[in-house]
PDB file of N, CA and C in Angstrom:
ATOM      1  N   UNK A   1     149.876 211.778 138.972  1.00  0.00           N
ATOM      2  CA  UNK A   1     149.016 212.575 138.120  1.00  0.00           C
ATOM      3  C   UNK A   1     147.578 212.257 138.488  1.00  0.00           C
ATOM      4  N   UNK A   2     146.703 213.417 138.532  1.00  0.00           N
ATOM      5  CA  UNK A   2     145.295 213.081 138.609  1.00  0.00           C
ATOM      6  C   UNK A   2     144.620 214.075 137.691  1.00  0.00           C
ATOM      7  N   UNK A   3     143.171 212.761 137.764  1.00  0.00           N
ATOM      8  CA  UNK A   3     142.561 213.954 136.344  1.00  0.00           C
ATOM      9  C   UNK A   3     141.210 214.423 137.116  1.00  0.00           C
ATOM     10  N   UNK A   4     140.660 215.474 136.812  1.00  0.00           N
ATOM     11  CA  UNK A   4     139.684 215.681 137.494  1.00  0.00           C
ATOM     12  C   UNK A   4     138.469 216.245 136.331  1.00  0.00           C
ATOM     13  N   UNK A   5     137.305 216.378 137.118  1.00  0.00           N
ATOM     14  CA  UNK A   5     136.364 216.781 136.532  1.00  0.00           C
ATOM     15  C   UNK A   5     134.949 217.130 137.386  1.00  0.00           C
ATOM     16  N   UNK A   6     134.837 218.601 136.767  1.00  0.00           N
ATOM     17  CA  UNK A   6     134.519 219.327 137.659  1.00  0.00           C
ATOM     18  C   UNK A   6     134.814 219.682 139.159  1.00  0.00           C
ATOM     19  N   UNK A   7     135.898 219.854 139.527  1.00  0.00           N
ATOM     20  CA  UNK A   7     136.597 219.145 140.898  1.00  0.00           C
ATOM     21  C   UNK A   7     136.614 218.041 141.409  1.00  0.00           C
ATOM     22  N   UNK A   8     135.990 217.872 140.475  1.00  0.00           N
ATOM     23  CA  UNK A   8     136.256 215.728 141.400  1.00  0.00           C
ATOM     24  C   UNK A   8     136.915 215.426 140.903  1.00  0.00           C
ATOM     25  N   UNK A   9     137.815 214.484 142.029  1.00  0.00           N
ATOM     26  CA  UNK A   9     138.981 214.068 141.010  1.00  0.00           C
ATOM     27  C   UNK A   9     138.627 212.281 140.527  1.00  0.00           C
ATOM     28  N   UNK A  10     139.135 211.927 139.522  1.00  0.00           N
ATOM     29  CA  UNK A  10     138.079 210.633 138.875  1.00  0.00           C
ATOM     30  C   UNK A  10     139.360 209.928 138.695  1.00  0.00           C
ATOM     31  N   UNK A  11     140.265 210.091 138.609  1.00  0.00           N
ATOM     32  CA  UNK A  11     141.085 208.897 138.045  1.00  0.00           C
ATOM     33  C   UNK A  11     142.815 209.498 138.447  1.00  0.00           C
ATOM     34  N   UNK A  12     143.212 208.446 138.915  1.00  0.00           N
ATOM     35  CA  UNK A  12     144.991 208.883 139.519  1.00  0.00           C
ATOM     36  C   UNK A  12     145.730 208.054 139.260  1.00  0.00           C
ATOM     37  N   UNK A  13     147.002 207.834 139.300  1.00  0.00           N
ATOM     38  CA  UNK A  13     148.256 207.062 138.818  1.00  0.00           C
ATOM     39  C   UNK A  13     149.556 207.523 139.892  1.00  0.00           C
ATOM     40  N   UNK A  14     150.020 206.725 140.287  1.00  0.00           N
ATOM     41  CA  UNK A  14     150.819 206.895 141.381  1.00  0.00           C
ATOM     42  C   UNK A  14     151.994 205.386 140.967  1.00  0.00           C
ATOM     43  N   UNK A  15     153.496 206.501 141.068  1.00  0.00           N
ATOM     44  CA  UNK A  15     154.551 205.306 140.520  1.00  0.00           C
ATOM     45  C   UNK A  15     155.752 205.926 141.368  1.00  0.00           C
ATOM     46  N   UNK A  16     156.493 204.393 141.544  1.00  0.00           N
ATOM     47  CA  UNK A  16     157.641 204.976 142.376  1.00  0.00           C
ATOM     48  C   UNK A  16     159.024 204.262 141.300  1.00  0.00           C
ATOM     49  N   UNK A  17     160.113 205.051 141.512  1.00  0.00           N
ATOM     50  CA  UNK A  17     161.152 204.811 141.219  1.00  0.00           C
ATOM     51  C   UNK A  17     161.957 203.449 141.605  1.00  0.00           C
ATOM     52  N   UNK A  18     162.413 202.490 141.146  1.00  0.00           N
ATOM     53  CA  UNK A  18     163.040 201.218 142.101  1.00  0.00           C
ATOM     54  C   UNK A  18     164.673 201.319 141.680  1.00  0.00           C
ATOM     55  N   UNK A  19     165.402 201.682 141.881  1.00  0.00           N
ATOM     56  CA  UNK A  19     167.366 201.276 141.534  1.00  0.00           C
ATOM     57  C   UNK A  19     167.241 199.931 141.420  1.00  0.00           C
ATOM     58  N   UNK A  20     167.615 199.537 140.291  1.00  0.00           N
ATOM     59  CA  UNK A  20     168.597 198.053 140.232  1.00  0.00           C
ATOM     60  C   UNK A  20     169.653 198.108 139.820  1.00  0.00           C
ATOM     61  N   UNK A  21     170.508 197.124 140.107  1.00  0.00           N
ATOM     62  CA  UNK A  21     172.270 197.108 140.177  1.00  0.00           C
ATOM     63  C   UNK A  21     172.537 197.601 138.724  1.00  0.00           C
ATOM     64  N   UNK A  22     173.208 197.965 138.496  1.00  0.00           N
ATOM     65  CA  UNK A  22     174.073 198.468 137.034  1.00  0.00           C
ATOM     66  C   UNK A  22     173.550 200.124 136.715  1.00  0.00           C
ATOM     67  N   UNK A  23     172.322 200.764 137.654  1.00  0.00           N
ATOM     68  CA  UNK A  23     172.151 201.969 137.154  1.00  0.00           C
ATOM     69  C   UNK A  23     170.885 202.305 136.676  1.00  0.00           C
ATOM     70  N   UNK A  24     170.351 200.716 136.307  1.00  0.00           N
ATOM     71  CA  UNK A  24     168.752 200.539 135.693  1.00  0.00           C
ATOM     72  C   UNK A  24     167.819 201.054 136.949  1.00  0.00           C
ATOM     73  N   UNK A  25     166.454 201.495 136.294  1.00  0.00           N
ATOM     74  CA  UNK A  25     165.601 201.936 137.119  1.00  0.00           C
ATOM     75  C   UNK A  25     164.319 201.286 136.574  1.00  0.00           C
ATOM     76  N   UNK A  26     163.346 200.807 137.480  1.00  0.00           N
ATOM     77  CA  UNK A  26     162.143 200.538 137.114  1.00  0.00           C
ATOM     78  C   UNK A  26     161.084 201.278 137.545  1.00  0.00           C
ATOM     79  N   UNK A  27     159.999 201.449 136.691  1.00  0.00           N
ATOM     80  CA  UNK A  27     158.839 201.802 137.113  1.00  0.00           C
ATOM     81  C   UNK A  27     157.981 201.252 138.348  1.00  0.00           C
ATOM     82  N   UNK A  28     157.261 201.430 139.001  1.00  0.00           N
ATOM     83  CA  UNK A  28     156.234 200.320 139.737  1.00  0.00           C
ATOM     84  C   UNK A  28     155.095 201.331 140.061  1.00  0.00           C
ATOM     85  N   UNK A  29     154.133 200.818 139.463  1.00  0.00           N
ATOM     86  CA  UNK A  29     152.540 201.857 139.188  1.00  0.00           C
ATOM     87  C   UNK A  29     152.412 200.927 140.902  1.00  0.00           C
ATOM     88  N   UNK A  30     152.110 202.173 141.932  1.00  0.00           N
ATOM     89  CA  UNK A  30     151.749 201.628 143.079  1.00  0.00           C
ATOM     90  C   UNK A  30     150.062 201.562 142.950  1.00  0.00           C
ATOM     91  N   UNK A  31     149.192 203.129 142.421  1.00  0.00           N
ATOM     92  CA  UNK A  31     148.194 202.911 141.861  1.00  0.00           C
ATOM     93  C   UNK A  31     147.758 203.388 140.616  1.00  0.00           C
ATOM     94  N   UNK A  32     146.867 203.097 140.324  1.00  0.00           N
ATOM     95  CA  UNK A  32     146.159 203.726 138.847  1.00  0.00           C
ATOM     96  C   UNK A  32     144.340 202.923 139.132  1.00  0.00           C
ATOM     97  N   UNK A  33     143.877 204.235 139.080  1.00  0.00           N
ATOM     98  CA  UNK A  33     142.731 204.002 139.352  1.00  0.00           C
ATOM     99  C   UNK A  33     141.609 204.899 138.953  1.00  0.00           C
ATOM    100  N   UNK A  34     140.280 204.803 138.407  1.00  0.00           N
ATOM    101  CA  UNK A  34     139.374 205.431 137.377  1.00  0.00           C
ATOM    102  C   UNK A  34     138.145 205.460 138.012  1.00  0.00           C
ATOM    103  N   UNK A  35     137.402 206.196 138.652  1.00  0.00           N
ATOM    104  CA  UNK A  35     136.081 205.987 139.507  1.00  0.00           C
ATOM    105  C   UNK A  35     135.336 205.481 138.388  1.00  0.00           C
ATOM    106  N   UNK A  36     134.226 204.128 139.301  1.00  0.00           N
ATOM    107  CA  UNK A  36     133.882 203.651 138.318  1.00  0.00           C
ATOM    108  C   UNK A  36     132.885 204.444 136.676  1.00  0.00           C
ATOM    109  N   UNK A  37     131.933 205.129 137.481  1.00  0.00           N
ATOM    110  CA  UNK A  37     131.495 206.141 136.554  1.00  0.00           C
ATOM    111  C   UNK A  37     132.130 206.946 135.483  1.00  0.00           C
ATOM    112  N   UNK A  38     133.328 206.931 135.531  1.00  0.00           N
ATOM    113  CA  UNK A  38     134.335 207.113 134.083  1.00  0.00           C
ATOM    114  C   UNK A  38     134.962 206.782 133.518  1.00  0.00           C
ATOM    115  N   UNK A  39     134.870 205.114 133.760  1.00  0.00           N
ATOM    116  CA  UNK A  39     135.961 204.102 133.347  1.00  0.00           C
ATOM    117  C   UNK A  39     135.212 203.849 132.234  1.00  0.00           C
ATOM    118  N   UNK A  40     135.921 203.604 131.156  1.00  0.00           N
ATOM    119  CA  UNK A  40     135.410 203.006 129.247  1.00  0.00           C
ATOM    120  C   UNK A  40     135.870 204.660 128.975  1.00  0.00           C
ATOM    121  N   UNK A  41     136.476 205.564 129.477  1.00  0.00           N
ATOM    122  CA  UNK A  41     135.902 207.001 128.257  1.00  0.00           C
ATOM    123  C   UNK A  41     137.943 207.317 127.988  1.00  0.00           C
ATOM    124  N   UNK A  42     138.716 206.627 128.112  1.00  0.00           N
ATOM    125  CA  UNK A  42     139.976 206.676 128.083  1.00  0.00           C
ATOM    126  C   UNK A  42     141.027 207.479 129.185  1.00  0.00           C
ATOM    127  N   UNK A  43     140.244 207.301 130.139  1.00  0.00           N
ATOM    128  CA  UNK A  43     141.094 208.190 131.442  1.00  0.00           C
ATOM    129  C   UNK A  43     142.077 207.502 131.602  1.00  0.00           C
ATOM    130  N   UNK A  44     142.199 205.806 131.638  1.00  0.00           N
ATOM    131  CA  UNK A  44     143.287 205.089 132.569  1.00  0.00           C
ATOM    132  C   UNK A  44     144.654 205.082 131.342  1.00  0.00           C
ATOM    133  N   UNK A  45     144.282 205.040 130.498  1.00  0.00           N
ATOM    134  CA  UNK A  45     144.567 205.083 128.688  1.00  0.00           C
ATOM    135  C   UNK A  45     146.007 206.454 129.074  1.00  0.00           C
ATOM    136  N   UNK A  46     144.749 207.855 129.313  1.00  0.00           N
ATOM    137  CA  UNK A  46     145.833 208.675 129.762  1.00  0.00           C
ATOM    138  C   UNK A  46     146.787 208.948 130.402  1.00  0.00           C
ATOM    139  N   UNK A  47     146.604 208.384 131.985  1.00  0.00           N
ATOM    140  CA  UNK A  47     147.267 208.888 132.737  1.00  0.00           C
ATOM    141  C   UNK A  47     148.308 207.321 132.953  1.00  0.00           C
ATOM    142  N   UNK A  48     148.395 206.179 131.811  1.00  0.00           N
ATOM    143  CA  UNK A  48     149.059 205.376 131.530  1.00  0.00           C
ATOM    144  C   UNK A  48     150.010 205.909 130.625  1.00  0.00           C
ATOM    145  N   UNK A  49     149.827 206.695 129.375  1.00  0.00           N
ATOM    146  CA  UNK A  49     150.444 206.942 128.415  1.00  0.00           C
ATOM    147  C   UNK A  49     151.338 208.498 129.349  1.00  0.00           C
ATOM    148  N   UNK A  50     151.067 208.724 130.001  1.00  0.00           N
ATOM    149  CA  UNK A  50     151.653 210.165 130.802  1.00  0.00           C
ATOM    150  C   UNK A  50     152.794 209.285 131.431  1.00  0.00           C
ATOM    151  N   UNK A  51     152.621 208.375 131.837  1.00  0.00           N
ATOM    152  CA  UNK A  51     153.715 207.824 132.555  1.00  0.00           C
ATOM    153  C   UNK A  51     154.834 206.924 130.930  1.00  0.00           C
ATOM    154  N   UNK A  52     154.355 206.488 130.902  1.00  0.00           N
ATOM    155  CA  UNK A  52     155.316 205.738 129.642  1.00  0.00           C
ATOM    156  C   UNK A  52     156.199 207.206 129.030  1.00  0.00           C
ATOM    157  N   UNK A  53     155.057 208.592 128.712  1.00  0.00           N
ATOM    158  CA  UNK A  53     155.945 209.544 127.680  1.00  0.00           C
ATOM    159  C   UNK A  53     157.035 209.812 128.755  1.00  0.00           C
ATOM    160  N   UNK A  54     157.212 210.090 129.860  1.00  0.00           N
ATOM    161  CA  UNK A  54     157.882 210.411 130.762  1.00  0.00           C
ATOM    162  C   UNK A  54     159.000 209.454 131.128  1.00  0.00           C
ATOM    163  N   UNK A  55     159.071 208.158 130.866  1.00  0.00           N
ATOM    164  CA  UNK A  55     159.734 207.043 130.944  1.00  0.00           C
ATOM    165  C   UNK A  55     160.725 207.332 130.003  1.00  0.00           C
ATOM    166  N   UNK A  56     160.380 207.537 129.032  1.00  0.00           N
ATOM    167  CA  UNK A  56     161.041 207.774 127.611  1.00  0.00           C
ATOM    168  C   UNK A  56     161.971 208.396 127.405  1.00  0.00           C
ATOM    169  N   UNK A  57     161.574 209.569 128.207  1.00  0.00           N
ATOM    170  CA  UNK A  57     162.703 210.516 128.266  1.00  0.00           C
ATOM    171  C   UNK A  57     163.793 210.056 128.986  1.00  0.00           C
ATOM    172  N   UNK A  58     163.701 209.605 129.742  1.00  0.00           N
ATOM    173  CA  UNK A  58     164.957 208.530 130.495  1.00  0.00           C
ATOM    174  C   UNK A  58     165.369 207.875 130.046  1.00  0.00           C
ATOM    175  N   UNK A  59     166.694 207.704 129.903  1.00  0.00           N
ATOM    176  CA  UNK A  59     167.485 206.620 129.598  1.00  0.00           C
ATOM    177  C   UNK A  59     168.071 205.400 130.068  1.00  0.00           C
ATOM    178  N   UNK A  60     167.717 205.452 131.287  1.00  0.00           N
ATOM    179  CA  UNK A  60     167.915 204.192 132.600  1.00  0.00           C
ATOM    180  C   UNK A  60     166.620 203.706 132.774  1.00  0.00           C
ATOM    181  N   UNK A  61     165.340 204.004 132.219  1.00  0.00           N
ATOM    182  CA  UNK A  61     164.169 202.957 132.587  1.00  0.00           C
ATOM    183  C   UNK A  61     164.190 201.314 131.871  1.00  0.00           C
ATOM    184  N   UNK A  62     164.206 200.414 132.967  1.00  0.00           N
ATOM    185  CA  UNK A  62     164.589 199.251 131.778  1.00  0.00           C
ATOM    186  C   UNK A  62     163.347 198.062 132.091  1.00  0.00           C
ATOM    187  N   UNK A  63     162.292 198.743 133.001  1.00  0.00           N
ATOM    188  CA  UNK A  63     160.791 198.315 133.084  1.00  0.00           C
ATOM    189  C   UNK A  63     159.767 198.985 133.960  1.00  0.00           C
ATOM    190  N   UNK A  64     158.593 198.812 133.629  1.00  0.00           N
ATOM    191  CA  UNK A  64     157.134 199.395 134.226  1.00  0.00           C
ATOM    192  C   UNK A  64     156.499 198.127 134.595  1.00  0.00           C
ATOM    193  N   UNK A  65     156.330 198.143 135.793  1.00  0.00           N
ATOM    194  CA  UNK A  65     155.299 197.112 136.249  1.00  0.00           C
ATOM    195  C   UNK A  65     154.138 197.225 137.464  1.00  0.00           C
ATOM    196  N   UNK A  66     152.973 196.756 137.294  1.00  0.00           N
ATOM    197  CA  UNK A  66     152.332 196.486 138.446  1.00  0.00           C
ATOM    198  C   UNK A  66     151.652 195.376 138.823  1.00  0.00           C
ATOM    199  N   UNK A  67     150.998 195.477 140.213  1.00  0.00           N
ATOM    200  CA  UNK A  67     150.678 193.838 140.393  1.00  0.00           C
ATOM    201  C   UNK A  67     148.985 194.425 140.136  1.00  0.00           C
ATOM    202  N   UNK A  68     148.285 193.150 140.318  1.00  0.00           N
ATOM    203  CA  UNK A  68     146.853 193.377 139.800  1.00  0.00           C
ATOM    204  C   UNK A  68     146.050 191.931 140.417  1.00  0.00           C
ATOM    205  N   UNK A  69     145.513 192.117 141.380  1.00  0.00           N
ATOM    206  CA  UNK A  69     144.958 190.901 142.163  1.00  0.00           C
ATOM    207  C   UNK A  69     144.114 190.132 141.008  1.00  0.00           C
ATOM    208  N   UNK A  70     143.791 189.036 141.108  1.00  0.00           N
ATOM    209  CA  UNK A  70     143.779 187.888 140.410  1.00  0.00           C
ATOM    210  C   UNK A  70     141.881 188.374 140.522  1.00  0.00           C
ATOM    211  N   UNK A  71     141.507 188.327 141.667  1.00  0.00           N
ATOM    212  CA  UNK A  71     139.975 188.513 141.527  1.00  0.00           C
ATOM    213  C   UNK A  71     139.422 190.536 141.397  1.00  0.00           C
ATOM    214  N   UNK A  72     140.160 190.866 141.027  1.00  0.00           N
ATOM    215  CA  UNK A  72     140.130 192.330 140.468  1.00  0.00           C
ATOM    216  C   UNK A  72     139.947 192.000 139.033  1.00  0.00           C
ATOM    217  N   UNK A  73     138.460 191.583 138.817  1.00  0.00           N
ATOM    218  CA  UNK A  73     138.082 192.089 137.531  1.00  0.00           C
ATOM    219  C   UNK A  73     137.617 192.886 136.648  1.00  0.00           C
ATOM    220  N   UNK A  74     137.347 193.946 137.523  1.00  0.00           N
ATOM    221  CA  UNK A  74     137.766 195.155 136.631  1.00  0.00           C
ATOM    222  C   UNK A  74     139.128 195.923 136.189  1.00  0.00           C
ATOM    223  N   UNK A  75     139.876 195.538 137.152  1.00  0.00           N
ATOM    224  CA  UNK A  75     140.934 195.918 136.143  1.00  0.00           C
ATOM    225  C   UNK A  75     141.822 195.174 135.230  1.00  0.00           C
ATOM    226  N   UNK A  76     141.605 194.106 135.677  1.00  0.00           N
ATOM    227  CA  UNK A  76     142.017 192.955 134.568  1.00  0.00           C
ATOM    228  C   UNK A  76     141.187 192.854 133.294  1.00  0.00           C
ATOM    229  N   UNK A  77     140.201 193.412 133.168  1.00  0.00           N
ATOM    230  CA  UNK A  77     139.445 193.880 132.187  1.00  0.00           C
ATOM    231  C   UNK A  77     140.272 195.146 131.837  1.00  0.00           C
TER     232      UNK A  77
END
């Protein structure tokens, strides 16, 4: 999913499917990302909650995860 504004696009979310044994499936946010100029106004908020409503509907999701480098402090913020 990406969000845009005024054709620019400002903020994206990118997730892949993983199989684990018994049928379970996990999420894995490869990215999610908010140019800085629109980060605080609830973009990452959205296109986080777009993925969870969509999770939901599934009945085999049995986690969402991503990694997040240790000196990435903005998004650890």
């Amino acid at each position: 999913m990406t969000t845009y504004f005024s054709d620019v696009c400002v903020g994206s979310i990118a997730c892949r499917l993983e199989k684990k044994e018994g049928g379970a499936v996990s999420i894995y946010i490869m990215i999610l990302g908010v140019w800085a100029p629109y980060r605080r106004l609830g973009i990452g908020t959205k296109l986080l909650k777009h993925v969870l409503n969509l999770s939901e509907k599934q009945n085999n999701i049995s986690d969402i995860y991503l990694h997040v480098l240790t000196n990435n402090e903005d998004a650890i913020a």
